[in-house]
C-alpha atoms as a PDB file:
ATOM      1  CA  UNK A   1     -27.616 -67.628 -76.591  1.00  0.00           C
ATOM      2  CA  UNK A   2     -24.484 -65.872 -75.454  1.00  0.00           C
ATOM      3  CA  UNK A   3     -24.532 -62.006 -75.707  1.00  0.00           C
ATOM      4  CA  UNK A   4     -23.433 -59.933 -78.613  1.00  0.00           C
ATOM      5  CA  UNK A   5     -20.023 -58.630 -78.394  1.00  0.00           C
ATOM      6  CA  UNK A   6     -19.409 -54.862 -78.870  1.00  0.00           C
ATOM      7  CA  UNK A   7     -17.010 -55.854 -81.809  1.00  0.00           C
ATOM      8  CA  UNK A   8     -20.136 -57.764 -83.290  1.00  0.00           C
ATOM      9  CA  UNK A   9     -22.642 -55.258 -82.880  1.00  0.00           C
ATOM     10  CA  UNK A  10     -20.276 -52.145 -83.926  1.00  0.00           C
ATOM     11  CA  UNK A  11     -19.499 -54.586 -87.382  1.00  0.00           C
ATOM     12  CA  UNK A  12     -23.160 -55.043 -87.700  1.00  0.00           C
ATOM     13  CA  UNK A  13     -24.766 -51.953 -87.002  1.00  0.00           C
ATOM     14  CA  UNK A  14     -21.360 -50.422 -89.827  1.00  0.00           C
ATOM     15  CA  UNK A  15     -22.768 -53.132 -92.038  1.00  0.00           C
ATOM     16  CA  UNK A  16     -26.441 -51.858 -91.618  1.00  0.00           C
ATOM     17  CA  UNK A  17     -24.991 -48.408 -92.844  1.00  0.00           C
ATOM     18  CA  UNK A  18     -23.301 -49.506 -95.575  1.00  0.00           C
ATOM     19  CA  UNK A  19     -26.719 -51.403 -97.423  1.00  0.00           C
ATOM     20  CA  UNK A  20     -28.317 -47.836 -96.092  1.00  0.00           C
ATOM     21  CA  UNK A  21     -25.902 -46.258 -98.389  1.00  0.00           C
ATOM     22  CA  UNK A  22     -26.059 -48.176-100.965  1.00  0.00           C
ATOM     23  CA  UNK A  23     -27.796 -46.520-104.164  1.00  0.00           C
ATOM     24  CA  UNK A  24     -30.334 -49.582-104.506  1.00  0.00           C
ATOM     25  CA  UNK A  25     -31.319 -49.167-100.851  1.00  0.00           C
ATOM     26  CA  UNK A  26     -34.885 -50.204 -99.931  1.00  0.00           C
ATOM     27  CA  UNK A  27     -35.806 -49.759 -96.411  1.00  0.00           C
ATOM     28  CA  UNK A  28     -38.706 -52.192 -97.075  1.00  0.00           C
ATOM     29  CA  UNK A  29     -36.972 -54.828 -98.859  1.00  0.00           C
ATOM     30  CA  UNK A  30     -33.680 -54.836 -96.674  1.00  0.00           C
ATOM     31  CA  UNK A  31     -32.714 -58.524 -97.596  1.00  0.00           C
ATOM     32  CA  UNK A  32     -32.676 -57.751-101.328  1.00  0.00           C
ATOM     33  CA  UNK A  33     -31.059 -54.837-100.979  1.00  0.00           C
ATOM     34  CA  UNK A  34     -28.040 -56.728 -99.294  1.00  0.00           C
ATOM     35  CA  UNK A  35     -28.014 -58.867-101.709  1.00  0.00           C
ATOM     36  CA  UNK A  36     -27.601 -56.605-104.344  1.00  0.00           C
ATOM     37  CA  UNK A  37     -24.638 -55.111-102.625  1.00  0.00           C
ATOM     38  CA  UNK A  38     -23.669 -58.915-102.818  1.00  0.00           C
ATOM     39  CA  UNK A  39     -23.957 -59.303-105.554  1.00  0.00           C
ATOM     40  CA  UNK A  40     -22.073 -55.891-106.732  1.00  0.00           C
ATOM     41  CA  UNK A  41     -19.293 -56.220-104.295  1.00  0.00           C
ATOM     42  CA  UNK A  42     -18.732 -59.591-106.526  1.00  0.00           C
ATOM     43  CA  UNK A  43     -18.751 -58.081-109.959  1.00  0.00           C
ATOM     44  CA  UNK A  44     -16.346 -55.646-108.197  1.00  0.00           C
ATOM     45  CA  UNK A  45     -14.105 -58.752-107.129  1.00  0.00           C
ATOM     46  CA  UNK A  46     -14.265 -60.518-110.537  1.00  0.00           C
ATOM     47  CA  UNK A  47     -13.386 -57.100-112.394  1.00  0.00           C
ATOM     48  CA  UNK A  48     -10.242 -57.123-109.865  1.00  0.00           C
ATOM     49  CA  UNK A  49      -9.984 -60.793-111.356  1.00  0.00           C
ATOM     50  CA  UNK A  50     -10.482 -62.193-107.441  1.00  0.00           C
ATOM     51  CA  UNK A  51     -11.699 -65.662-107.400  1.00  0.00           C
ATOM     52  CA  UNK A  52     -15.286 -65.060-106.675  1.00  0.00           C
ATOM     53  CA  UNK A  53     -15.675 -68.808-105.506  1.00  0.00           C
ATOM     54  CA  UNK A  54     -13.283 -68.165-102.965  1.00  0.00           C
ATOM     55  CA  UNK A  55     -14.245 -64.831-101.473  1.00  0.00           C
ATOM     56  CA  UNK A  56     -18.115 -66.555-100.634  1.00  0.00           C
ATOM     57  CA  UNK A  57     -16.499 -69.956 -99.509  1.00  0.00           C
ATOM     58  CA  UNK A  58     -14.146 -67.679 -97.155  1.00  0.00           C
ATOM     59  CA  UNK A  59     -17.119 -65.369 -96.303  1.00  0.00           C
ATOM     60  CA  UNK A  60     -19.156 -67.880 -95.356  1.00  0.00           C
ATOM     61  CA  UNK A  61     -16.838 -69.971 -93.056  1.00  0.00           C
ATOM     62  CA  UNK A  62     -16.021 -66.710 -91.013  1.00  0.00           C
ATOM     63  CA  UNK A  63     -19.429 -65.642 -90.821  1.00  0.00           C
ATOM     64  CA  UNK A  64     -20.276 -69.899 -89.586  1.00  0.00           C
ATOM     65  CA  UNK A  65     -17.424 -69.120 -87.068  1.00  0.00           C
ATOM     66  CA  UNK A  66     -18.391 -65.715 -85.594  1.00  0.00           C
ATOM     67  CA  UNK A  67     -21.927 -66.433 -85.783  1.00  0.00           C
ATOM     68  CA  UNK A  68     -20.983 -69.986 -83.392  1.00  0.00           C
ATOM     69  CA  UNK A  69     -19.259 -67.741 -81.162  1.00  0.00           C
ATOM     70  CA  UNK A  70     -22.513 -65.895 -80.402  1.00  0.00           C
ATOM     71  CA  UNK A  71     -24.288 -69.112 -79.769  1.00  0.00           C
END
């Protein structure tokens, strides 16, 4: 496994600080809480009338990408 880049690990440790923030934060449930903010960020995008399809398909090929260049 190749080492984590410092672009990687600043964007994950911001990411771990944004669920931490988040007002449904649970420091023992730390998967559901990030999927809450998921899930919220996506009523946020379909308020903003953003195809919610989209954003997920797009999230998840960039994450498949980055997370291949870490391999």
């Amino acid at each position: 496994m190749a080492k984590e880049s410092k672009m990687m690990r600043l964007r994950t440790v911001s990411a771990m600080e944004a669920v931490k923030r988040y007002p449904c934060y649970d420091k023992y449930d730390v998967g559901s809480s990030i999927v809450d903010l998921l899930a919220d960020l996506l009523h946020l995008a379909a308020k903003r009338n953003y195809n919610t399809s989209e954003i997920l398909t797009r999230a998840t090929r960039h994450f498949d990408v980055e997370r291949k260049e870490t391999i």
